[in-house]
N, C-alpha and C. Protein backbone atom coordinates (compact mmCIF):
# COMPACT_ATOMS: atom_id res chain seq x y z
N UNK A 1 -21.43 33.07 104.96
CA UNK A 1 -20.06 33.42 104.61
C UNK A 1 -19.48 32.32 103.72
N UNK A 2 -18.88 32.63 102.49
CA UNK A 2 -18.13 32.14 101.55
C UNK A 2 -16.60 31.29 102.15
N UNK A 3 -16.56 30.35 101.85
CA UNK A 3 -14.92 29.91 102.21
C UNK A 3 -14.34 29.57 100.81
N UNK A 4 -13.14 30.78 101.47
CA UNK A 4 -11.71 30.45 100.04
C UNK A 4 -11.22 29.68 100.39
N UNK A 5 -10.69 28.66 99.47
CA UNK A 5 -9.90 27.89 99.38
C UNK A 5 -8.60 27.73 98.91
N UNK A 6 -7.60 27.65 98.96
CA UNK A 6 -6.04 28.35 98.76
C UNK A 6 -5.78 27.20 98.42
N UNK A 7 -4.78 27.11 97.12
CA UNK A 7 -3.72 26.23 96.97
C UNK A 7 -2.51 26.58 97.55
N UNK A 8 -1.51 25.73 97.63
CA UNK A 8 -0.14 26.47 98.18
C UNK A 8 0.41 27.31 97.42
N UNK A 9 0.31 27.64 95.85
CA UNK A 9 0.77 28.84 95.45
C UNK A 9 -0.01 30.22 95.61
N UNK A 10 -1.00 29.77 95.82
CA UNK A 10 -2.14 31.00 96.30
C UNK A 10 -1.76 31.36 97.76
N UNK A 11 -1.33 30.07 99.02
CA UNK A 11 -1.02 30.72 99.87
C UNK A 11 -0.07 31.57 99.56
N UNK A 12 1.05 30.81 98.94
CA UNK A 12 2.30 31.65 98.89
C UNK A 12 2.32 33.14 98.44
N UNK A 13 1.43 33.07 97.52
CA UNK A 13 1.33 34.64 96.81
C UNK A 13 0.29 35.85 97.63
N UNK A 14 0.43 35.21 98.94
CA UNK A 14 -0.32 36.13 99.77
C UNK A 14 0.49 36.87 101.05
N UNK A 15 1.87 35.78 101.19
CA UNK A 15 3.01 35.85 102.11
C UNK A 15 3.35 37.19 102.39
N UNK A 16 3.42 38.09 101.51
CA UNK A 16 3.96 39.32 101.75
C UNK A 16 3.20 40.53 102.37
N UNK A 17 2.01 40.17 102.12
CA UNK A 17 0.86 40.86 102.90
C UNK A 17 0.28 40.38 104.08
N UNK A 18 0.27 38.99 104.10
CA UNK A 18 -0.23 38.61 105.71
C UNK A 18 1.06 38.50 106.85
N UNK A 19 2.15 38.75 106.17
CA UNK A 19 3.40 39.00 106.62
C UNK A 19 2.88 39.88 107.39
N UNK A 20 3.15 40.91 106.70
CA UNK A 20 2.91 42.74 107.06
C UNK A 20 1.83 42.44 108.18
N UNK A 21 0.75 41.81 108.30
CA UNK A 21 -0.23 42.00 109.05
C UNK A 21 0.05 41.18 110.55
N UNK A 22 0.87 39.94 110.23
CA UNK A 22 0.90 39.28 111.45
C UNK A 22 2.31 40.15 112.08
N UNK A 23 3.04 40.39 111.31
CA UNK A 23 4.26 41.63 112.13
C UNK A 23 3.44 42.53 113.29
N UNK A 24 2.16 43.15 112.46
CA UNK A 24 1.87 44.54 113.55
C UNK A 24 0.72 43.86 114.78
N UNK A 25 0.41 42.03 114.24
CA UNK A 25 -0.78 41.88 115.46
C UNK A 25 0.39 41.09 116.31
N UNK A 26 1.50 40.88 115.84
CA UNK A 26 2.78 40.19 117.16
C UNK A 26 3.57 41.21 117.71
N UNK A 27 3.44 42.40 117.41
CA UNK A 27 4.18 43.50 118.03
C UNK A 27 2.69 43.92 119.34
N UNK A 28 1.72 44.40 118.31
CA UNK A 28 0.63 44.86 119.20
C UNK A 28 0.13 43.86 120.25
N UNK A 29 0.36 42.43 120.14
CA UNK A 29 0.13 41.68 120.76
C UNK A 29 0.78 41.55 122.23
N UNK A 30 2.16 41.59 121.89
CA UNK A 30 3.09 41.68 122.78
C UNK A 30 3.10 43.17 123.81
N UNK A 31 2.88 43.81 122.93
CA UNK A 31 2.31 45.36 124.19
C UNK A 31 1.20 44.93 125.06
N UNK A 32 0.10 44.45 124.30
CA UNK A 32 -1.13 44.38 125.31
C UNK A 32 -0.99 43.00 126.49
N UNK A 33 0.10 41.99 126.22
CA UNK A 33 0.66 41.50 127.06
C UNK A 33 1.55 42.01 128.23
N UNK A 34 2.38 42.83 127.71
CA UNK A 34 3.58 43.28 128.44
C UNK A 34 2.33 44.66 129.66
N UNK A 35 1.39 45.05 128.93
CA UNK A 35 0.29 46.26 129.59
C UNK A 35 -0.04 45.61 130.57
N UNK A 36 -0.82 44.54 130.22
CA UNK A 36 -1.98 43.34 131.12
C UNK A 36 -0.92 42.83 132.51
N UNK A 37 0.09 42.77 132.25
CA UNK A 37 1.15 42.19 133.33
C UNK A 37 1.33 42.91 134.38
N UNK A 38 1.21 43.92 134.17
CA UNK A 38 1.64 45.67 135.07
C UNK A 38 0.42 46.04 135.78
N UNK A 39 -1.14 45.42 135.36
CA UNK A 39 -2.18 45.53 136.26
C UNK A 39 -2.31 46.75 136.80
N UNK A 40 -2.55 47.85 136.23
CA UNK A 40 -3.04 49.23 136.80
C UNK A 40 -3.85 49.69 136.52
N UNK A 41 -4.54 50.35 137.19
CA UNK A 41 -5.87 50.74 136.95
C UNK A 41 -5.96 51.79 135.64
N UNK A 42 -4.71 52.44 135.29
CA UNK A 42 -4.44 53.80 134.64
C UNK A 42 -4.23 53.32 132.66
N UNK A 43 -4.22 51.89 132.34
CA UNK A 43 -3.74 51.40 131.37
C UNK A 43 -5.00 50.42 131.02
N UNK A 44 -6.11 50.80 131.46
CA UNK A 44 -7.29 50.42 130.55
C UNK A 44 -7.80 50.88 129.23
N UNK A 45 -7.41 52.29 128.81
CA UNK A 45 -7.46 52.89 127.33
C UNK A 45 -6.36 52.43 126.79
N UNK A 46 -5.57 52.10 127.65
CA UNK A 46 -4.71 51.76 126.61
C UNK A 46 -4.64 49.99 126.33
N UNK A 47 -5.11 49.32 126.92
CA UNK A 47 -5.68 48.18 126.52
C UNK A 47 -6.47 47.59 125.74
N UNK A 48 -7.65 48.63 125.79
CA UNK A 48 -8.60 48.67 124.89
C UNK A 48 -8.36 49.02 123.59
N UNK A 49 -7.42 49.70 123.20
CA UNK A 49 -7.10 50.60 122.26
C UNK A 49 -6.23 49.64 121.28
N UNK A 50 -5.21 49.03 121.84
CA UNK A 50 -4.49 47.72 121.47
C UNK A 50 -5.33 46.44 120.78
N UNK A 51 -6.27 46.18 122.01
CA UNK A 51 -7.15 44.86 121.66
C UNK A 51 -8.21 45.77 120.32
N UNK A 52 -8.76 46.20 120.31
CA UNK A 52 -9.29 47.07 119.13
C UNK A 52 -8.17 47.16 117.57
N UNK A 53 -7.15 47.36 117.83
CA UNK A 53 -6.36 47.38 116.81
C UNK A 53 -6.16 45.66 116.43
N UNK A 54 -5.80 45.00 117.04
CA UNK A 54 -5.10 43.73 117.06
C UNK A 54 -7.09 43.30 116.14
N UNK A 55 -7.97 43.59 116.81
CA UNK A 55 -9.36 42.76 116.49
C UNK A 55 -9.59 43.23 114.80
N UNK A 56 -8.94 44.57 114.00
CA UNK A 56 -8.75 44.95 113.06
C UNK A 56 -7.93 44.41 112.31
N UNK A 57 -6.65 44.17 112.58
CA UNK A 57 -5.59 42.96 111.74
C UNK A 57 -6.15 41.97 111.47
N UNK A 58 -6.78 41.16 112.77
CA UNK A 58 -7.40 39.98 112.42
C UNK A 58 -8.61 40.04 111.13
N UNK A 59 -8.84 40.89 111.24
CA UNK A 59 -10.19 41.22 109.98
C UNK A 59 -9.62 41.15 108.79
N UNK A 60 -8.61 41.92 108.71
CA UNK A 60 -7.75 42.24 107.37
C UNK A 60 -7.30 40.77 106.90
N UNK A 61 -7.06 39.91 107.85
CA UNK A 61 -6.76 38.47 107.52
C UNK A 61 -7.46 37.85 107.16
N UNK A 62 -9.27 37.90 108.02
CA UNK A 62 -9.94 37.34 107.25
C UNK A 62 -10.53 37.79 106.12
N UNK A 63 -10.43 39.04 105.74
CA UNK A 63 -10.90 39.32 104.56
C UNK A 63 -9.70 38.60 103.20
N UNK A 64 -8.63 38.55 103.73
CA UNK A 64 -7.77 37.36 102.67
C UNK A 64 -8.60 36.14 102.52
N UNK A 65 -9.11 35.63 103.38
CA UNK A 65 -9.38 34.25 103.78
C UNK A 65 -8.66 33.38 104.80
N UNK A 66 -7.95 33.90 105.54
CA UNK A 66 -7.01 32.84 106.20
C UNK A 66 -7.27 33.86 107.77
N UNK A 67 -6.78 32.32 108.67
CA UNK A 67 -7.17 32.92 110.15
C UNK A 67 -5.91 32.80 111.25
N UNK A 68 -5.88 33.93 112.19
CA UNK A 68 -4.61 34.03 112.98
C UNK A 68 -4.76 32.58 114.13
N UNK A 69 -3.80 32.22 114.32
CA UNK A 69 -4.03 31.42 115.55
C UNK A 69 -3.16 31.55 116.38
N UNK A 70 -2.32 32.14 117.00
CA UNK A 70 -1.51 32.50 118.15
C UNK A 70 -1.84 33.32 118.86
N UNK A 71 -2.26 32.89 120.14
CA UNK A 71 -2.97 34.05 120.97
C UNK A 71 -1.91 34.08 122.15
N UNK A 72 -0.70 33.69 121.92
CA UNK A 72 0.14 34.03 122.95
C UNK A 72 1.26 35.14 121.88
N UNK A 73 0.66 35.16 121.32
CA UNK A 73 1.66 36.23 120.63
C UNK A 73 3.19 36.28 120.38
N UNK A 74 3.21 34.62 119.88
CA UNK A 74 4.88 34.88 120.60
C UNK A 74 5.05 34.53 119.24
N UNK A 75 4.76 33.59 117.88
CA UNK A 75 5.41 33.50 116.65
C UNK A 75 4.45 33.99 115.43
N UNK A 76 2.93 33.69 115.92
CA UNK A 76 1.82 33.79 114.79
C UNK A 76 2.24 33.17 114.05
N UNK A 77 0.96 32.52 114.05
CA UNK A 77 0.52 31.64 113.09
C UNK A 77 -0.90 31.62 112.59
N UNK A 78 -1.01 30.92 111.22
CA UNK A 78 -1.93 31.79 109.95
C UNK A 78 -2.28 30.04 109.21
N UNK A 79 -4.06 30.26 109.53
CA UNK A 79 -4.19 28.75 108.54
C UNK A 79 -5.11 29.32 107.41
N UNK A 80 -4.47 28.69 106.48
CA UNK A 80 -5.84 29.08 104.98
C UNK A 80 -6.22 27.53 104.95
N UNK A 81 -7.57 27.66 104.42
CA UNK A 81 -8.57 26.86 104.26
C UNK A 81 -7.86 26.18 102.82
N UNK A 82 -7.89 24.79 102.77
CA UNK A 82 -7.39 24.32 101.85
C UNK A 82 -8.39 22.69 101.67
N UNK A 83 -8.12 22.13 100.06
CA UNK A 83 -8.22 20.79 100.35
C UNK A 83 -7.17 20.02 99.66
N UNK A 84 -6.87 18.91 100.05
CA UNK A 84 -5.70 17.87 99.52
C UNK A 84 -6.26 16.28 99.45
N UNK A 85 -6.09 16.19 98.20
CA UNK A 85 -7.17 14.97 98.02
C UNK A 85 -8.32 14.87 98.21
N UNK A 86 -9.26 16.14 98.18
CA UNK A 86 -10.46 16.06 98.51
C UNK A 86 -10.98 15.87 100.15
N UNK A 87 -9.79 16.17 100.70
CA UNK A 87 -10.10 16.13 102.26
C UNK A 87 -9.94 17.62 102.47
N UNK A 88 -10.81 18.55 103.32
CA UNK A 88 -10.64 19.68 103.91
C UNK A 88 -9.38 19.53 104.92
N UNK A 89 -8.69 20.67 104.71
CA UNK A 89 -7.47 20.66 105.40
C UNK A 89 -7.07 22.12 105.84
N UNK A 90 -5.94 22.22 106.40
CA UNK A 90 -5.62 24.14 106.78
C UNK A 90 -4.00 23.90 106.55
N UNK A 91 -3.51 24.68 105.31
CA UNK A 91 -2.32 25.35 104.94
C UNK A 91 -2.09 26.09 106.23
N UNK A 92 -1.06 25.43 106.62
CA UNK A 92 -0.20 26.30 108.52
C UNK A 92 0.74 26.69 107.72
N UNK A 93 1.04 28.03 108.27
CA UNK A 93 2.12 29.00 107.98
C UNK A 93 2.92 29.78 109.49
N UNK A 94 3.85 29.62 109.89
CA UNK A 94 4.38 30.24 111.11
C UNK A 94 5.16 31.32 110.79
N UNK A 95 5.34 32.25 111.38
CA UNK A 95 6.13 34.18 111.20
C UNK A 95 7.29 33.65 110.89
N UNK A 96 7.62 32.81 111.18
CA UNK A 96 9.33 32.40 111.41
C UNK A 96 9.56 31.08 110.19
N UNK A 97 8.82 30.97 109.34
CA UNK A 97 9.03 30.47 107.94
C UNK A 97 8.75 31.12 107.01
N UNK A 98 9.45 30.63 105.90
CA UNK A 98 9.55 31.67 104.83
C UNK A 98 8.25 31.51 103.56
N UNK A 99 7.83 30.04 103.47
CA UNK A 99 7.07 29.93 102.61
C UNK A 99 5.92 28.81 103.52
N UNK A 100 4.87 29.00 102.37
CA UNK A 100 3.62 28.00 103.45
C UNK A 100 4.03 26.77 103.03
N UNK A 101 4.31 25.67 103.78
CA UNK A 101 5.07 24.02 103.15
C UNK A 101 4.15 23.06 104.11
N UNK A 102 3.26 23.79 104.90
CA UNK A 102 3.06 22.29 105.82
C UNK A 102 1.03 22.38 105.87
N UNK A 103 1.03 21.32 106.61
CA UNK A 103 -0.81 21.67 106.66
C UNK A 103 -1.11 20.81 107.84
N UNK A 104 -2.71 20.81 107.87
CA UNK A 104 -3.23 20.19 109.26
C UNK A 104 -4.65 20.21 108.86
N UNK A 105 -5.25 18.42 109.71
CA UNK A 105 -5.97 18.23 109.25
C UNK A 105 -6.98 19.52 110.33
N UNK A 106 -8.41 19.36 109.98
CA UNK A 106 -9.27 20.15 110.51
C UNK A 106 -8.84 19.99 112.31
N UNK A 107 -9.46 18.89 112.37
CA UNK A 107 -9.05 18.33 114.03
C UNK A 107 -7.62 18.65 114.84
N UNK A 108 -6.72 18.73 114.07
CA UNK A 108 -5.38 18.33 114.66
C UNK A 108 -4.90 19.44 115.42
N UNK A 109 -5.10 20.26 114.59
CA UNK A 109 -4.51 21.66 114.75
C UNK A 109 -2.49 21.89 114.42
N UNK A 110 -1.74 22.81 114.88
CA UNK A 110 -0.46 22.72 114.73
C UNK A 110 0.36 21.30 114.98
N UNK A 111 -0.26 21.04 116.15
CA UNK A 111 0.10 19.60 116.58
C UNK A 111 0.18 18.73 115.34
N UNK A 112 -0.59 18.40 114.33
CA UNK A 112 -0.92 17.58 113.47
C UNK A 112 -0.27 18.11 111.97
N UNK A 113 0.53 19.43 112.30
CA UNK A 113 1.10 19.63 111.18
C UNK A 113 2.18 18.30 110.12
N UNK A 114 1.94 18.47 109.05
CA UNK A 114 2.91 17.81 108.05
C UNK A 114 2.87 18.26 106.55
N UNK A 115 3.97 17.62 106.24
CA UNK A 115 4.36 18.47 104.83
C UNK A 115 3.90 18.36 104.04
N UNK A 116 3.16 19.38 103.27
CA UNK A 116 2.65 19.42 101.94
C UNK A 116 2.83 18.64 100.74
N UNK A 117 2.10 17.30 100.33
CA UNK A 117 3.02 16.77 99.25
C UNK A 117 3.45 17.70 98.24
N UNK A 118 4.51 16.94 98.07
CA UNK A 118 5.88 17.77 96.97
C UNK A 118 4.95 17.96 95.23
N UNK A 119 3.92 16.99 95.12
CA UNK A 119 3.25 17.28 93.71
C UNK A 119 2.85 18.38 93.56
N UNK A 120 2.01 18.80 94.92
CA UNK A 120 1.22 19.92 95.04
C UNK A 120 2.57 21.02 95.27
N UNK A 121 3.53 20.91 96.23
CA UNK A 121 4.54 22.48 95.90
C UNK A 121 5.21 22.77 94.84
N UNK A 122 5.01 21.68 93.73
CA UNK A 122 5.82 22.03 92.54
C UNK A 122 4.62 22.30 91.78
N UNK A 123 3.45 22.16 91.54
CA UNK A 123 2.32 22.28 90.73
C UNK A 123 2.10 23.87 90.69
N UNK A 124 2.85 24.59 90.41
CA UNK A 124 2.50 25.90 89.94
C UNK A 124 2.85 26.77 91.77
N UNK A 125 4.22 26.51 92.01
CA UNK A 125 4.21 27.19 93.18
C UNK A 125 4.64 28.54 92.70
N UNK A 126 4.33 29.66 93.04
CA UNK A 126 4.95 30.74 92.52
C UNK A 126 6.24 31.59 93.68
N UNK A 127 6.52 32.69 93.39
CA UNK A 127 7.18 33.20 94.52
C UNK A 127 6.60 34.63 94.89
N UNK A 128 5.80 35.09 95.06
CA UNK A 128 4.91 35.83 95.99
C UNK A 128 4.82 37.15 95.35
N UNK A 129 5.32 37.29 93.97
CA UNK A 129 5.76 38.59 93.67
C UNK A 129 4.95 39.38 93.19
N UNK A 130 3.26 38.22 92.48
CA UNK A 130 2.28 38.65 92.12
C UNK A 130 1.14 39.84 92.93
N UNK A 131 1.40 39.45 94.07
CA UNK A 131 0.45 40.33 94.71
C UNK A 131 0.31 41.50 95.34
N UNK A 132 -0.32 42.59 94.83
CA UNK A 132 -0.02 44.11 95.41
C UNK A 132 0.50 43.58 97.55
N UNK A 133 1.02 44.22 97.39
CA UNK A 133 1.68 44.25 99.06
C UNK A 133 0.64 45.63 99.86
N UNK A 134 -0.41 46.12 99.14
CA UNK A 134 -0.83 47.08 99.85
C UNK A 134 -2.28 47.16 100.59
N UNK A 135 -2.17 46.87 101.98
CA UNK A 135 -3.58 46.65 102.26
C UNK A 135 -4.97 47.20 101.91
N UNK A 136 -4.77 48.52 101.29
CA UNK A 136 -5.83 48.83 100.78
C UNK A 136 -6.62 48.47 100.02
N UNK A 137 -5.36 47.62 98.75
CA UNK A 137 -5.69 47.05 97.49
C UNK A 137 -6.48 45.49 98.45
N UNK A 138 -6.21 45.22 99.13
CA UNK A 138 -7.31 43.90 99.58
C UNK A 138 -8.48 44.44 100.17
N UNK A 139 -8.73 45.69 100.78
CA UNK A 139 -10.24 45.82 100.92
C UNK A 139 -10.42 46.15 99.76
N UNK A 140 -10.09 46.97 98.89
CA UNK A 140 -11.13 47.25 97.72
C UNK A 140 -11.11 45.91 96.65
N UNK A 141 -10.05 45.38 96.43
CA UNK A 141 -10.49 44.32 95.82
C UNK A 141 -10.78 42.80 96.26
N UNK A 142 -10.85 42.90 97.68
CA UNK A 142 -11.58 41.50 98.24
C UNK A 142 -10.09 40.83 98.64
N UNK A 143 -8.97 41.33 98.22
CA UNK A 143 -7.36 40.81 98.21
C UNK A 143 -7.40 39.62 97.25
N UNK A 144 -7.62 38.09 97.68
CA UNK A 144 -6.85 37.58 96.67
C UNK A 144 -7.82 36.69 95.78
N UNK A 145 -7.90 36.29 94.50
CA UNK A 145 -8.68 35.72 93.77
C UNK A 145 -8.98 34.45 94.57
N UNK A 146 -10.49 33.66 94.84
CA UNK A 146 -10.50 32.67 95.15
C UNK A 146 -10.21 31.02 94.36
N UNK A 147 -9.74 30.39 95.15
CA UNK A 147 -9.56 29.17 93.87
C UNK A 147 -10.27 28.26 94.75
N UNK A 148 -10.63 27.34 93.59
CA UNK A 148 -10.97 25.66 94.44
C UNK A 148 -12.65 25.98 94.49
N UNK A 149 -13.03 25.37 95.23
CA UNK A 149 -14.55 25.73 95.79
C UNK A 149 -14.77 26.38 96.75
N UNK A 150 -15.95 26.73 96.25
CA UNK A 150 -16.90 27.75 97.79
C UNK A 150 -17.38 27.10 98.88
C-alpha cells in the first residue's frame, strides 16, 4: 500500500468531503453506541448493520488517504499522513474545527498535537473549493491528487 502525503492545503481541500463522511460515521457511531447500551438480544442486525456501514466510511477515508481516530464517537477525528521538515508527521483535524491547523508527531498521538508552522499555512493554503464534494467522484478517481512522496 502506497502512502499519500498531504500538505495542509491538500488537507484543506479535502475538508468538505471528509466532513460529509465523518458527519455520517459520528451519527452512525453514536446509534451503535446508544444500541450496544440497551443490551438485547433483538438488536444484533441491527448492530451489525451499523458497524458494517461505519467499517464503509472508514474506507471512503482511507481511500482519500487519511484515517478516522475517534472510536468513542463523540467529535472525530481525522489524521493525514504528512511530513514537516522531513520528519513524518499526521495533519490532526477535529469535526469541531474548521480548517486542518495542527499536527502530531507519529508517537504522540492527539495528545502531542501543535500548530502547524505559519510558513507552511500560508504556502499555498487554499480554501477547499477545489474539490468535487461527491463521493463517487473519489472512488472513481482515487479522490485527491497525491503530493510529497510515496
Amino acid at each position: 500500500m502506497t502512502i499519500r502525503f498531504f500538505t495542509p492545503a491538500l488537507a484543506n481541500r479535502t475538508l468538505p468531503l471528509v466532513r460529509k463522511i465523518v458527519e455520517d460515521i459520528l451519527a452512525k457511531g453514536k446509534e451503535l453506541r446508544r444500541l450496544a447500551a440497551l443490551r438485547t438480544d433483538g438488536n444484533h442486525a441491527e448492530l451489525e448493520r451499523l458497524g458494517n456501514e461505519i467499517r464503509l466510511h472508514i474506507d471512503e477515508l482511507r481511500a482519500i488517504g487519511c484515517d478516522y481516530k475517534d472510536w468513542s464517537f463523540d467529535v472525530g477525528i481525522v489524521d493525514f499522513p504528512a511530513r514537516i521538515q522531513g520528519r513524518r508527521v499526521y495533519l490532526c483535524w477535529r469535526s469541531d474545527e474548521d480548517r486542518v491547523e495542527f499536527f502530531h508527531g507519529e508517537d504522540s498521538g492527539i495528545a502531542g498535537r501543535r500548530r502547524i508552522p505559519r510558513f507552511l499555512l500560508e504556502d499555498g493554503l487554499e480554501d477547499g473549493s477545489g474539490l468535487e464534494n461527491d463521493r463517487q467522484s473519489v472512488r472513481e478517481n482515487e479522490g485527491i491528487e497525491a503530493s510529497g512522496e510515496r
